[in-house]
N, C-alpha and C. Protein backbone atom coordinates (compact mmCIF):
# COMPACT_ATOMS: atom_id res chain seq x y z
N UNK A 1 8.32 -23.85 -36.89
CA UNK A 1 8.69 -22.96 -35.79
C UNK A 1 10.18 -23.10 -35.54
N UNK A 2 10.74 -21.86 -35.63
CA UNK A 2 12.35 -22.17 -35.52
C UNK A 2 12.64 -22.51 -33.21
N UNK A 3 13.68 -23.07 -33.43
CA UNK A 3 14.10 -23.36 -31.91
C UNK A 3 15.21 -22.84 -32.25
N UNK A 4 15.73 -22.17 -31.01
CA UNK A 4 16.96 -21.86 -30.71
C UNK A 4 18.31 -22.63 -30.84
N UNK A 5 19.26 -22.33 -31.11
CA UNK A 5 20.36 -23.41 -31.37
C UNK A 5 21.10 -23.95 -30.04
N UNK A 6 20.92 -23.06 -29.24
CA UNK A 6 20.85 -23.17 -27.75
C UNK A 6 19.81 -24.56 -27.52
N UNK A 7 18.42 -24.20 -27.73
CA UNK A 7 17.89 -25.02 -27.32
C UNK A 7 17.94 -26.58 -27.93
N UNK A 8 18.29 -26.76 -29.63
CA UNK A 8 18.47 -27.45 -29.99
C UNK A 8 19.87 -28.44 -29.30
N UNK A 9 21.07 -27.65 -28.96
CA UNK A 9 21.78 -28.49 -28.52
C UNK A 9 21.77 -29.05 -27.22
N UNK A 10 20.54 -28.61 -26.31
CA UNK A 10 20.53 -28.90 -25.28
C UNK A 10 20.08 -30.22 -25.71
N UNK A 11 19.26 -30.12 -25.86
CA UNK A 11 18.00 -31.76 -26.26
C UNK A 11 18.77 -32.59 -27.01
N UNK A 12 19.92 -32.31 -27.81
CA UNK A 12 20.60 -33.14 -28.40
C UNK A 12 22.00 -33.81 -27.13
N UNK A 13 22.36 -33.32 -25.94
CA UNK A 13 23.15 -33.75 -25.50
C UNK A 13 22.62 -34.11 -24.19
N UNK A 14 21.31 -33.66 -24.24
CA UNK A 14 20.59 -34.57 -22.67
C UNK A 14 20.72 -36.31 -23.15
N UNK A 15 20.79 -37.44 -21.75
CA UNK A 15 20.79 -38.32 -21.89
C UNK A 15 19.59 -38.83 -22.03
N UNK A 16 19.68 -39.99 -22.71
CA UNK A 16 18.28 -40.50 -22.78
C UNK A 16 17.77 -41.09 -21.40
N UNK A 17 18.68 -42.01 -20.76
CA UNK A 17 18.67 -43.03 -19.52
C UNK A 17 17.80 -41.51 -18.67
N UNK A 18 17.85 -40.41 -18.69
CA UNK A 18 17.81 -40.10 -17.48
C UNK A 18 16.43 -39.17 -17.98
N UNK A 19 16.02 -39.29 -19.19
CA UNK A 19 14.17 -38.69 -19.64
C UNK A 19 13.25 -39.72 -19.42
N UNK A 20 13.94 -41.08 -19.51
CA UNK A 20 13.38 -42.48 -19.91
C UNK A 20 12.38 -42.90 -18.46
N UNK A 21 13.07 -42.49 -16.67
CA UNK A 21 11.86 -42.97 -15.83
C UNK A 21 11.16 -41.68 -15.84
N UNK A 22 11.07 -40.74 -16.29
CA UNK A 22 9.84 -39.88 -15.99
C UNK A 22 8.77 -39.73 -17.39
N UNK A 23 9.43 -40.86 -18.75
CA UNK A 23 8.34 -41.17 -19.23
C UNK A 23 7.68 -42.41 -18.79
N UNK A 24 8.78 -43.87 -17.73
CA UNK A 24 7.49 -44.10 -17.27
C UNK A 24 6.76 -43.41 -16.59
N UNK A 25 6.91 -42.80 -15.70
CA UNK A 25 6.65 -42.85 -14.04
C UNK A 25 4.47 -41.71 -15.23
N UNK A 26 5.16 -40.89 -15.72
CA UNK A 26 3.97 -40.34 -16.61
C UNK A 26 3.42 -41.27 -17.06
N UNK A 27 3.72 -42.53 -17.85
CA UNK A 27 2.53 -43.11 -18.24
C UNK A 27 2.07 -44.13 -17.36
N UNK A 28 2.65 -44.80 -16.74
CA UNK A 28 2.31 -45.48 -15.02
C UNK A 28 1.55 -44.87 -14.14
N UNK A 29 1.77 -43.90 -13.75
CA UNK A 29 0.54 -42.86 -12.92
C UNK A 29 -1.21 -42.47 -13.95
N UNK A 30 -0.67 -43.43 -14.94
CA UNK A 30 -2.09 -43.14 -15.99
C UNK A 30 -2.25 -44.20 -16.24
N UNK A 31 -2.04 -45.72 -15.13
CA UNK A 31 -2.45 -46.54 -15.60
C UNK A 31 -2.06 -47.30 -17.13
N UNK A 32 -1.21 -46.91 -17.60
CA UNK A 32 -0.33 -47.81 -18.85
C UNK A 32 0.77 -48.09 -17.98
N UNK A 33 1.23 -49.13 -19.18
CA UNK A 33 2.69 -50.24 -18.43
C UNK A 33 3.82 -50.00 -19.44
N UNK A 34 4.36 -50.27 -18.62
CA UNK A 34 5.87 -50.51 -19.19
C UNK A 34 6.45 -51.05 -20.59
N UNK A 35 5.33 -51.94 -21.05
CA UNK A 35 5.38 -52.56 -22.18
C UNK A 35 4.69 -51.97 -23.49
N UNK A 36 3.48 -50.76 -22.99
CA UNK A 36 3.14 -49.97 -23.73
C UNK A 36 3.96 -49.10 -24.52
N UNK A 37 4.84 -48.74 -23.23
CA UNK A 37 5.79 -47.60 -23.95
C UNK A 37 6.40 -48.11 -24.35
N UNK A 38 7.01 -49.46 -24.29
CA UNK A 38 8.33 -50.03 -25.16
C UNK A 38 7.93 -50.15 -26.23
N UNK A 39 6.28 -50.19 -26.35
CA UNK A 39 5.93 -51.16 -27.49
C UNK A 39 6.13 -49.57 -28.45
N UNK A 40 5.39 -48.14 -27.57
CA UNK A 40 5.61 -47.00 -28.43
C UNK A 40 7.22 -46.61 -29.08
N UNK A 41 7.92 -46.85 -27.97
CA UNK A 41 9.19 -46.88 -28.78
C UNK A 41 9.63 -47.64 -29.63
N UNK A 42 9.59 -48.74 -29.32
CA UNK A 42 9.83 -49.53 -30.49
C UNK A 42 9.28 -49.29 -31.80
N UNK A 43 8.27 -48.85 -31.89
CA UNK A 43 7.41 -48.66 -33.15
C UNK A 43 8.07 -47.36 -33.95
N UNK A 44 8.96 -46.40 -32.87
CA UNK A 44 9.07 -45.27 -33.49
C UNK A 44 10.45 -45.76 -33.75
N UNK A 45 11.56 -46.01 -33.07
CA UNK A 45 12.27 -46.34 -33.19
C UNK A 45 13.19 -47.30 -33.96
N UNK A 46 12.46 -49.06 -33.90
CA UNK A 46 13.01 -49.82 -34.39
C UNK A 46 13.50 -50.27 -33.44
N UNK A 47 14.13 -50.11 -31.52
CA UNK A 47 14.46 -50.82 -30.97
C UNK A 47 13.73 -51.84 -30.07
N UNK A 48 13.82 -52.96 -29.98
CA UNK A 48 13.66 -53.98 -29.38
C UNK A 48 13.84 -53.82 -27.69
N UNK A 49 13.27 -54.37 -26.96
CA UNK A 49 13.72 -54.34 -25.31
C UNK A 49 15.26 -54.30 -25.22
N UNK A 50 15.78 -55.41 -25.88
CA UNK A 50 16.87 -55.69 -26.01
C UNK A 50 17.98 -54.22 -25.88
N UNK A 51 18.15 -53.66 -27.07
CA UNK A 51 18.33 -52.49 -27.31
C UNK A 51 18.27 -51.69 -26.38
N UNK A 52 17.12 -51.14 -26.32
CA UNK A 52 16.80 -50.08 -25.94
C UNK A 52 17.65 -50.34 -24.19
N UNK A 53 17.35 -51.64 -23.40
CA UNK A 53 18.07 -51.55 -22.46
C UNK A 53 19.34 -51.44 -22.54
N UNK A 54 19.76 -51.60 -23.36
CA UNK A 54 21.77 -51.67 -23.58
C UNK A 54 21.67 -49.63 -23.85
N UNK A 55 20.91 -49.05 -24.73
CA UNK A 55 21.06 -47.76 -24.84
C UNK A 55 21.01 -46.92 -23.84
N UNK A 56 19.90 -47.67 -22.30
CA UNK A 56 19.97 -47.22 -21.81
C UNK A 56 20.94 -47.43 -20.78
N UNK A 57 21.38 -48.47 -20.89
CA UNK A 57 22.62 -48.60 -19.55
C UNK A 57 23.57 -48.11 -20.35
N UNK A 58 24.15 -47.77 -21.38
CA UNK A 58 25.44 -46.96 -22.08
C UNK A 58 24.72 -45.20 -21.81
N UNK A 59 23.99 -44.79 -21.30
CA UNK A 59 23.86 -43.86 -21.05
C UNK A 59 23.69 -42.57 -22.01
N UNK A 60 23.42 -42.97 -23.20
CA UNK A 60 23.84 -42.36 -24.44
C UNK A 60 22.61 -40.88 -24.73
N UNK A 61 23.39 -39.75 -25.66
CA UNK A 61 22.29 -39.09 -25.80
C UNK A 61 21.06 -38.94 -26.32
N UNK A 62 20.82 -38.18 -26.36
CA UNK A 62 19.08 -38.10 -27.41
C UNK A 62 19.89 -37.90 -29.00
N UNK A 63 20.83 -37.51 -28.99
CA UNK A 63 22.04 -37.26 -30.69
C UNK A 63 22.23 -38.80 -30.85
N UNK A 64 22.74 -39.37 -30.15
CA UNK A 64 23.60 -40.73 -30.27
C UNK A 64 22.23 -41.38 -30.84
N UNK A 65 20.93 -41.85 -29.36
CA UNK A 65 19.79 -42.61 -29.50
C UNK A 65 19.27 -42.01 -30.72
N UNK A 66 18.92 -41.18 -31.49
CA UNK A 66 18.05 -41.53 -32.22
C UNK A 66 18.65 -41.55 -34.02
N UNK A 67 20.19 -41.34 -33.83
CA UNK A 67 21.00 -42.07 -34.75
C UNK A 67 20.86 -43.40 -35.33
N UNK A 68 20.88 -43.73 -33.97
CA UNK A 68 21.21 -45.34 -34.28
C UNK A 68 19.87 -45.87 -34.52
N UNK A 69 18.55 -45.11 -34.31
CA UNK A 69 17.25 -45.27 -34.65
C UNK A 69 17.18 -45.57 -36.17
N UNK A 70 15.86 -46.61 -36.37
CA UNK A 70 15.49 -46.42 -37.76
C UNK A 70 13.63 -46.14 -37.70
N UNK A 71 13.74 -44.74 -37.68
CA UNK A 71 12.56 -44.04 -37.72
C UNK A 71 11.05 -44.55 -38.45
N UNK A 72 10.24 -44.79 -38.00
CA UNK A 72 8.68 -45.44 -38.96
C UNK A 72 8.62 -44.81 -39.47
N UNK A 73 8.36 -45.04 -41.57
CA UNK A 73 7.62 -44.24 -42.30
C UNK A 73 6.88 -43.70 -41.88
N UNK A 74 5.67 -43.28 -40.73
CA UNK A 74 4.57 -43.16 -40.69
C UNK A 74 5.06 -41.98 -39.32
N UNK A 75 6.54 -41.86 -39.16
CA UNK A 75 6.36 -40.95 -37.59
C UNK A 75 5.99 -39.26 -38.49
N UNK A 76 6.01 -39.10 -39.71
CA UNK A 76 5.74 -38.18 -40.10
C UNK A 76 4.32 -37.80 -39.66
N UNK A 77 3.24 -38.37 -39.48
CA UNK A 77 2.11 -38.29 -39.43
C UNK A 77 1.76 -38.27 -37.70
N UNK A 78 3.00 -38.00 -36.78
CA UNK A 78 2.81 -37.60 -35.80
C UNK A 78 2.86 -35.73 -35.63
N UNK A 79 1.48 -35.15 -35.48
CA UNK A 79 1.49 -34.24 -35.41
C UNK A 79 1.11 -33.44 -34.49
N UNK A 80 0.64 -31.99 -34.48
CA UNK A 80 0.44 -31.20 -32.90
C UNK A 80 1.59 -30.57 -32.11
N UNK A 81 0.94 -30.08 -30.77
CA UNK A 81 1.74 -29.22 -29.84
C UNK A 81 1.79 -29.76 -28.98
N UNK A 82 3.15 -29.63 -28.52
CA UNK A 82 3.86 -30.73 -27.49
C UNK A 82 5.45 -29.17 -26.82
N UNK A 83 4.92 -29.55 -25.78
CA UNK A 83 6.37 -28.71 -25.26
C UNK A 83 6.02 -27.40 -25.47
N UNK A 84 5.28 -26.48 -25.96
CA UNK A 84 4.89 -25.21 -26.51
C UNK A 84 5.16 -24.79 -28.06
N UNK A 85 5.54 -26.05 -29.05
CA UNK A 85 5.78 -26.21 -30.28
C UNK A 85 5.20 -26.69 -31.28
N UNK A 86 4.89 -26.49 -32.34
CA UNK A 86 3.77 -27.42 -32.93
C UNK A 86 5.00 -28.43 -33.49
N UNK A 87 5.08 -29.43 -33.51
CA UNK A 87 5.88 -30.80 -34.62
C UNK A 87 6.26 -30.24 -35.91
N UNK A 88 5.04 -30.54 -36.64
CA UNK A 88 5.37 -30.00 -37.71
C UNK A 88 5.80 -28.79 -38.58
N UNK A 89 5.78 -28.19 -37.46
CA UNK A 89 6.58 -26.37 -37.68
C UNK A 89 8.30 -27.00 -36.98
N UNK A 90 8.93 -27.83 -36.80
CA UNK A 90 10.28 -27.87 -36.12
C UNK A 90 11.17 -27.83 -36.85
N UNK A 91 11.99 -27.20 -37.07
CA UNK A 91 13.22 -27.10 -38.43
C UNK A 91 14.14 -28.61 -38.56
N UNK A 92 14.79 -27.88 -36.75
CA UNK A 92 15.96 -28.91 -36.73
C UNK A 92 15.04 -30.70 -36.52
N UNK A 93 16.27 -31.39 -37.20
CA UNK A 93 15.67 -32.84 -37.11
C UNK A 93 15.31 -33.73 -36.65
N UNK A 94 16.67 -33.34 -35.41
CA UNK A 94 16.97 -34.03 -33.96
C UNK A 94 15.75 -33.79 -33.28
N UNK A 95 15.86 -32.52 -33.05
CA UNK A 95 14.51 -31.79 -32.02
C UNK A 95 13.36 -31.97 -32.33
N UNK A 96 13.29 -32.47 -33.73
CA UNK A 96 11.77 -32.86 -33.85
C UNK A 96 11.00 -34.33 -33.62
N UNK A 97 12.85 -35.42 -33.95
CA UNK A 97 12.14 -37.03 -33.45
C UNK A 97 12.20 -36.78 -31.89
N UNK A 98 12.71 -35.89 -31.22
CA UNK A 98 12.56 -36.13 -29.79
C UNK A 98 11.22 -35.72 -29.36
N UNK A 99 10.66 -34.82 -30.38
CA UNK A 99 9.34 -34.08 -29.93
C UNK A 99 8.25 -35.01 -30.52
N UNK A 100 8.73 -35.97 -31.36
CA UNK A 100 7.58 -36.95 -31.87
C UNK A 100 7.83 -38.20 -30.42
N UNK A 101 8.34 -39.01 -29.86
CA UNK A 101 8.14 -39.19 -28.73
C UNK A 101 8.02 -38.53 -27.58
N UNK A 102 8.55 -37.74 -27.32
CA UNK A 102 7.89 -36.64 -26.33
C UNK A 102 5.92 -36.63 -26.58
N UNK A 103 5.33 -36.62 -28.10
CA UNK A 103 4.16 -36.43 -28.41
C UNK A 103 3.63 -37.91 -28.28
N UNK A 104 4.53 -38.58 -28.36
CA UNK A 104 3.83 -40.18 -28.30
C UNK A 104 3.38 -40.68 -26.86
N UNK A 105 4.35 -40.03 -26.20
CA UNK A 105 4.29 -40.62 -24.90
C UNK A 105 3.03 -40.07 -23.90
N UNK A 106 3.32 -38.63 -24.20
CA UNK A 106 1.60 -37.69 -24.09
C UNK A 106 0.42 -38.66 -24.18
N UNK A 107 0.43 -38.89 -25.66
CA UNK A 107 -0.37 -39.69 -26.05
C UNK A 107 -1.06 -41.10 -25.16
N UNK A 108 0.14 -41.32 -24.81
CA UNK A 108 -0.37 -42.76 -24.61
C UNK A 108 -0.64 -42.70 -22.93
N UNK A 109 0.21 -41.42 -22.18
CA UNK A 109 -0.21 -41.05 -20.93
C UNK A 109 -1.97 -40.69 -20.86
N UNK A 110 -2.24 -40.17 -21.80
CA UNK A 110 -3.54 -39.47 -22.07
C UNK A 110 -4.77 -40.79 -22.57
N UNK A 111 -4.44 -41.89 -22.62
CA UNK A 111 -5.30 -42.95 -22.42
C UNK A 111 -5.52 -43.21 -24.00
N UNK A 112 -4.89 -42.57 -25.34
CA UNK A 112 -5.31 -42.73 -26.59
C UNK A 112 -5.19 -43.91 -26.84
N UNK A 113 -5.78 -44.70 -27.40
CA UNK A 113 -6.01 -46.13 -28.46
C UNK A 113 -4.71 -46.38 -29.16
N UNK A 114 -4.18 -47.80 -28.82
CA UNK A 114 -2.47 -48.06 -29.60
C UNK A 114 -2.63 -48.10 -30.47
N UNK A 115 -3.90 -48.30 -31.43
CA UNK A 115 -3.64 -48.27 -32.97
C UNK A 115 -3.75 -47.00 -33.21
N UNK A 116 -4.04 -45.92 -32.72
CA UNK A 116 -4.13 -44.23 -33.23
C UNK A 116 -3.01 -43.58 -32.86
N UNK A 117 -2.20 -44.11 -31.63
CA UNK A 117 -0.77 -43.50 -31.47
C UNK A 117 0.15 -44.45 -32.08
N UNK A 118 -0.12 -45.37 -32.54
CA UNK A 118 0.75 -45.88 -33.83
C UNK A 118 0.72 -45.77 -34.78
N UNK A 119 -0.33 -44.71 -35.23
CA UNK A 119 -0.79 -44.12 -36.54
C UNK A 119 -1.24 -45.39 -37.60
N UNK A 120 -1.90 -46.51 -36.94
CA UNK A 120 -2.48 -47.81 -38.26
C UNK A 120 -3.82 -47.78 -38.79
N UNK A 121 -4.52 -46.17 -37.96
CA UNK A 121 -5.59 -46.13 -38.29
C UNK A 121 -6.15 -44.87 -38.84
């Protein structure tokens, strides 16, 4: 599914620090913790608590953050409609690891099993 280039550069120059409490506050109001989602990011990502808090106090974008990412073989196999898009129809690259956490986080708001939104099963 093509996105707009408009829309693509939006999502590429939003900050991360400032998507990051309303994916907790979404998976907290569903009863998951804080450590869930780190653990989801981390898995997609490659960053550590460590990290990820320094990325987020440098304030950096969704372009910058998922640069410096080293993506799981396996985020390919995150699939579906998320945002009004299917994943695997997304051209641009950027817009699509943001839409594979955007889909993770769904996920794990939605009560799914950590080994099925970590794709080990």
């Amino acid at each position: 599914m093509r996105t707009t280039h408009e829309h693509d550069e939006r999502i590429a120059k939003m900050v991360f620090a400032s998507v990051y409490p309303h994916y907790l506050k979404k998976i907290e109001s569903k009863g998951r913790t804080k450590e869930e989602l780190h653990k989801v990011i981390q898995w997609l990502t490659g960053f550590d608590n460590k990290k990820l808090q320094a990325l987020i106090d440098s304030k950096v974008t969704f372009e910058i953050f998922f640069s410096k990412a080293k993506l799981h073989p396996n985020a390919q196999l995150i699939t579906g409609a998320i945002c009004g898009y299917r994943i695997e129809e997304i051209e641009n690259l950027l817009t699509k690891q943001v839409r594979y956490l955007d889909k993770l986080v769904d996920e794990l708001a939605k009560g799914r099993k950590m080994e099925k939104i970590l794709r080990t099963i």
